[in-house]
C-alpha atoms as a PDB file:
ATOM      1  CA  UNK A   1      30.892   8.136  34.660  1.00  0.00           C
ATOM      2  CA  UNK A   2      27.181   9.808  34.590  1.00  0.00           C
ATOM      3  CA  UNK A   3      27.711  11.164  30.887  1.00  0.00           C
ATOM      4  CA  UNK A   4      28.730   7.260  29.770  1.00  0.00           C
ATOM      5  CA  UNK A   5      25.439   6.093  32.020  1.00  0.00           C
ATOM      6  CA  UNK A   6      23.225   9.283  29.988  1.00  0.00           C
ATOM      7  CA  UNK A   7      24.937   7.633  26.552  1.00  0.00           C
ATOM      8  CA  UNK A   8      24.065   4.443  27.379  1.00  0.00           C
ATOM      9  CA  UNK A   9      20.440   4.900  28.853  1.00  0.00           C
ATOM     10  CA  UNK A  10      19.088   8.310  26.739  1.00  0.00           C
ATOM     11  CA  UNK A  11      21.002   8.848  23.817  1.00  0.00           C
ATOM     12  CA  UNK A  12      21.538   5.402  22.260  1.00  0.00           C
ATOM     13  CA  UNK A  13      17.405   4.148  22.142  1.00  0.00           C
ATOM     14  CA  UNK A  14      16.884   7.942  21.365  1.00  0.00           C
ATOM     15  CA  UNK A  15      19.375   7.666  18.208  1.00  0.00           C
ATOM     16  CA  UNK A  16      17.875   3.928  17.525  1.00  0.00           C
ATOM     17  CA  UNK A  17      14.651   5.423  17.415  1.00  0.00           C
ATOM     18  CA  UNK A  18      15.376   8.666  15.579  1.00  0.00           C
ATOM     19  CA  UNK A  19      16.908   6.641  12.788  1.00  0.00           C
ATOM     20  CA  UNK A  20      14.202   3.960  12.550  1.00  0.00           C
ATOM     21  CA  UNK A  21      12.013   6.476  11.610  1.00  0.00           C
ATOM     22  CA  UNK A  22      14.206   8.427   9.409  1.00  0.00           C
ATOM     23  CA  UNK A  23      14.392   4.970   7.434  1.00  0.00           C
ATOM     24  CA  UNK A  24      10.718   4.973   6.475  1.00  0.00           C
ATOM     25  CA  UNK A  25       9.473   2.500   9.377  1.00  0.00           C
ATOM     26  CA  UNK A  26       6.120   3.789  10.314  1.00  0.00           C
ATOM     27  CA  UNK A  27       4.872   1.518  12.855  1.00  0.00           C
ATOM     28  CA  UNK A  28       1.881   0.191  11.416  1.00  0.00           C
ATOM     29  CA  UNK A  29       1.464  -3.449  11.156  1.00  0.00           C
ATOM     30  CA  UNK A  30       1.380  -4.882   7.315  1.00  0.00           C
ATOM     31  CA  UNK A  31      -2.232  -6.206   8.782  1.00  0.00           C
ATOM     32  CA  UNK A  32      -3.215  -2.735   9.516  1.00  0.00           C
ATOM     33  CA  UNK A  33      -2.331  -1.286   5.764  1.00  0.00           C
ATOM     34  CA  UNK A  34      -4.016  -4.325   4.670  1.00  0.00           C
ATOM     35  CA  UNK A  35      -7.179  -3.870   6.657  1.00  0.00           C
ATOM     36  CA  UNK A  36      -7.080   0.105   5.396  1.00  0.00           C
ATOM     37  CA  UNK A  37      -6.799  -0.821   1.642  1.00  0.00           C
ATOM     38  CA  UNK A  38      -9.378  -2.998   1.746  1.00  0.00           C
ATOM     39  CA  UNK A  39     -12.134  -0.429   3.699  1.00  0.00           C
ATOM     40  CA  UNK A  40     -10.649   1.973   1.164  1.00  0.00           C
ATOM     41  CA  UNK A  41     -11.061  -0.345  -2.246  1.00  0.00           C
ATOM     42  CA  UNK A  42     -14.797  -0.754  -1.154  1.00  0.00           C
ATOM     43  CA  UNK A  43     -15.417   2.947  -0.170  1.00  0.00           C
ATOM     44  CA  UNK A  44     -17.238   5.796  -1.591  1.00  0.00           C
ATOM     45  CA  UNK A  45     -15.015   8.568  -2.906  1.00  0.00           C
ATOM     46  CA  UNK A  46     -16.250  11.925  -2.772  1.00  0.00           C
ATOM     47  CA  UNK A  47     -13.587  14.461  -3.257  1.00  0.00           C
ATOM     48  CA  UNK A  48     -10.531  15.087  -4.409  1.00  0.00           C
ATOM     49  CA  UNK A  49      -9.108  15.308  -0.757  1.00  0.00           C
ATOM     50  CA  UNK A  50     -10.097  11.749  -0.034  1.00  0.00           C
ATOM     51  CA  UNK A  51      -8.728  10.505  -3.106  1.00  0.00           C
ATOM     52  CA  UNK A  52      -5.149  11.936  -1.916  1.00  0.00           C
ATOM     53  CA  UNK A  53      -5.503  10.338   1.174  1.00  0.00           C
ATOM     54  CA  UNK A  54      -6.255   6.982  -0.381  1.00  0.00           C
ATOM     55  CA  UNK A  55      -3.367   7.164  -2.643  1.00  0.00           C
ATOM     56  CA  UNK A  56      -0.944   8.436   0.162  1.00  0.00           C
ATOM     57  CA  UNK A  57      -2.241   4.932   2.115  1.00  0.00           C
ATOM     58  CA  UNK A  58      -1.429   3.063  -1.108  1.00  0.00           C
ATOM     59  CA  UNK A  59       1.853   4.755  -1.292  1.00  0.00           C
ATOM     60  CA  UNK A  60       2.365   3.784   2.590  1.00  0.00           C
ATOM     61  CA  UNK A  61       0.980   0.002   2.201  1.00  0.00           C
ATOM     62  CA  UNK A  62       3.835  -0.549  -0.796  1.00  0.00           C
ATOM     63  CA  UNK A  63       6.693   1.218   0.963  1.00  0.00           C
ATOM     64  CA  UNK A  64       6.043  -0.889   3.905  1.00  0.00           C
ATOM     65  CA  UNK A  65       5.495  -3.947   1.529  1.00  0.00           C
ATOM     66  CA  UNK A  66       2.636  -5.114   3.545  1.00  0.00           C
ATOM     67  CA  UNK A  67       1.501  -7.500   0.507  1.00  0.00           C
ATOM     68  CA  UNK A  68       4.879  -8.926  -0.335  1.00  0.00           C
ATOM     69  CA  UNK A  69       5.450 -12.420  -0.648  1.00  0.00           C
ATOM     70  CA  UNK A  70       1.699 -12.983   0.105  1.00  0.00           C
ATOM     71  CA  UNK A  71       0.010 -15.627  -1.618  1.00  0.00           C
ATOM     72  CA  UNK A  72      -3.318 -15.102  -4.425  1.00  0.00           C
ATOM     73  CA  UNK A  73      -5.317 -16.290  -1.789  1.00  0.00           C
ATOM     74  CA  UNK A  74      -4.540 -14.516   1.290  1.00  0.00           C
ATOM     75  CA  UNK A  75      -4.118 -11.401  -0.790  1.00  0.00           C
ATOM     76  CA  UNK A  76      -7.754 -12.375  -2.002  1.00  0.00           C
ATOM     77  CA  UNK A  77      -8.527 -12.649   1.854  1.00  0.00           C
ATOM     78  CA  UNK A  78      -6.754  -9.495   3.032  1.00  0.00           C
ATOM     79  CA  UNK A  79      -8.073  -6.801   0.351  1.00  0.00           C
ATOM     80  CA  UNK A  80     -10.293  -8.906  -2.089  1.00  0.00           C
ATOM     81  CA  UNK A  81      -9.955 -10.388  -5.266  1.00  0.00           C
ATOM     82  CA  UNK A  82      -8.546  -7.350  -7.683  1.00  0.00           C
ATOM     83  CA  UNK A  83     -10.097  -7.216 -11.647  1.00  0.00           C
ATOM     84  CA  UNK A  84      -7.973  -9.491 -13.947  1.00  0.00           C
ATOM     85  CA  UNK A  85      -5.580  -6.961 -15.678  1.00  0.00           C
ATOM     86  CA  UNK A  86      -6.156  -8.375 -19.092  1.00  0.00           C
ATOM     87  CA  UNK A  87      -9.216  -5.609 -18.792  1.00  0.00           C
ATOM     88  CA  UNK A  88      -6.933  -2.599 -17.959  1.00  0.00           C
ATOM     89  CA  UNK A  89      -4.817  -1.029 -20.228  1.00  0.00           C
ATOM     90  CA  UNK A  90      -2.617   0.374 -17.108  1.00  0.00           C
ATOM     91  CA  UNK A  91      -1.148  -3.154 -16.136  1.00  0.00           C
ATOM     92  CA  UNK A  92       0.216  -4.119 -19.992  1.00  0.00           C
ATOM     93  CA  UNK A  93       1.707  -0.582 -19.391  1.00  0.00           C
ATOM     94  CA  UNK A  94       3.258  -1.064 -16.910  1.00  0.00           C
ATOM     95  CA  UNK A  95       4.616  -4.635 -17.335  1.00  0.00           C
ATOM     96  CA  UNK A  96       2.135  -6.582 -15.379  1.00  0.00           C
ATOM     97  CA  UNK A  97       0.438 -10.441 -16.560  1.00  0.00           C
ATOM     98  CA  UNK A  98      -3.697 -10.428 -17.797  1.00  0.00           C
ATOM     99  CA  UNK A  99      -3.914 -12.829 -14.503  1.00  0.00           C
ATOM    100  CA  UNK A 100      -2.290 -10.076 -12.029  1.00  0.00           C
ATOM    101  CA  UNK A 101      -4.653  -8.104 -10.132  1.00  0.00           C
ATOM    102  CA  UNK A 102      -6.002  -4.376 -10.764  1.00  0.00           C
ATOM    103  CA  UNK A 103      -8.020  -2.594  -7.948  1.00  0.00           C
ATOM    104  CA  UNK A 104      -9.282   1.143  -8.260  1.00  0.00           C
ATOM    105  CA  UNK A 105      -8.933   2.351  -4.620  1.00  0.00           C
ATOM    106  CA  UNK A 106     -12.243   3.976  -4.038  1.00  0.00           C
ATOM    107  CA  UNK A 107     -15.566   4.281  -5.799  1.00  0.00           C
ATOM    108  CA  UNK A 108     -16.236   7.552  -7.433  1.00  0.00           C
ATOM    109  CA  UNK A 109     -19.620   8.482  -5.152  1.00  0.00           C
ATOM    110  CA  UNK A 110     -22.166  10.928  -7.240  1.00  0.00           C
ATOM    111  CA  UNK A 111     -21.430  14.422  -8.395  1.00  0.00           C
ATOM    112  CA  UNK A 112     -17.661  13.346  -7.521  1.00  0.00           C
ATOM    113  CA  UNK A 113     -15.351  14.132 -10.311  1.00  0.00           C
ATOM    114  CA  UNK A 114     -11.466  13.175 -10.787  1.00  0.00           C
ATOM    115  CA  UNK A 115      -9.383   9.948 -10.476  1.00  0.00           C
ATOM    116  CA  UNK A 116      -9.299   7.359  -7.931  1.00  0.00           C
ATOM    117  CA  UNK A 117      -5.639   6.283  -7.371  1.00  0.00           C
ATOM    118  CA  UNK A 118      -4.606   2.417  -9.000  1.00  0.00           C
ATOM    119  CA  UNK A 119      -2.967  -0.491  -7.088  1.00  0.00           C
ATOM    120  CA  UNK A 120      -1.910  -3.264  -9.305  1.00  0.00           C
ATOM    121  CA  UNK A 121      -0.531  -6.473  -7.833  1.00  0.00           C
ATOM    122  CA  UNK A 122       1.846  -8.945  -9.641  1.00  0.00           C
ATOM    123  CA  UNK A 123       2.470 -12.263  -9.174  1.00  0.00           C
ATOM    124  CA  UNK A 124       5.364 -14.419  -9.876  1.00  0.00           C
ATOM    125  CA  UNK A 125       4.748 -18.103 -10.955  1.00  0.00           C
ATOM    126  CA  UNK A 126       4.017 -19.884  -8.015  1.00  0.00           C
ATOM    127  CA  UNK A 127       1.285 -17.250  -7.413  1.00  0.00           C
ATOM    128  CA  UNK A 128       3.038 -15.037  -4.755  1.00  0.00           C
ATOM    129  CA  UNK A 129       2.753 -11.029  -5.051  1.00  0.00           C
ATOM    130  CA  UNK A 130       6.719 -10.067  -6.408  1.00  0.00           C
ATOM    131  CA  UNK A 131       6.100  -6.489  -7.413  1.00  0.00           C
ATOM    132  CA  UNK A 132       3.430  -4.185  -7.326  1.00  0.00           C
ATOM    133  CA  UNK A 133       2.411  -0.323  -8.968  1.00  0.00           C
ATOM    134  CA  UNK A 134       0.295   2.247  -7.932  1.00  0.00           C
ATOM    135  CA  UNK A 135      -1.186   5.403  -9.768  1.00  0.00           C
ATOM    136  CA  UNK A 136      -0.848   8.274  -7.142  1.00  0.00           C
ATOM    137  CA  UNK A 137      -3.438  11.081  -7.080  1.00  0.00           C
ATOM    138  CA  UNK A 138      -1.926  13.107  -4.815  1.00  0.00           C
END
């Protein structure tokens, strides 16, 4: 009877939670990755090692679809209003519209050198985000 009672009170919600990890669920909020990108989009870059970081959030913020299904508007509210992707050679590339959205994640700051990683937003035609793409840099 206690090993049933240990099962039933340890070793299930330690399995449960063992597993929702192992899954990819990270615990952050989709308004948390959102709040991130957008302190990252407006943010000086000045090395390489930031840049990673960045992109690993990116990376994070897709995998955990924390701008799926969102509208132009609240995306526009969340992270900002990305750069039309008819100026980016990287959306037509990659399959995205000239009205989908392009963001560079980071500003180069001075004597920085390298690549900012890429987030590029699509959306479907009622204007909801139905895929996105980033360019990793780390």
């Amino acid at each position: 009877m206690q090993a049933s009672k240990l099962t039933a009170t340890v070793v299930v919600p330690t399995l449960l939670a063992v597993t929702a990890i192992a899954c990819g669920g990270t615990g952050v909020a989709p308004e948390e990755y959102r709040r991130r990108l957008r302190e990252a989009i407006d943010a000086p870059v000045s090395s390489p090692e930031q840049s990673a970081d960045n992109s690993r959030l990116v990376e994070e913020a897709l995998n955990e679809r924390a701008l799926d299904d969102m509208t132009r508007d609240e995306v526009e509210a969340a992270i900002g209003r990305g750069d039309p992707c008819s100026r980016h050679p990287r959306c037509a590339e990659n399959g995205f519209e000239d009205d989908d959205w392009f963001y560079a994640v980071g500003q180069m700051g001075e004597g920085a050198s390298g690549a900012v990683p890429v987030l590029i937003v699509g959306f479907d035609r009622t204007g909801r985000v139905d895929r996105s793409w980033n360019l990793q840099t780390h």
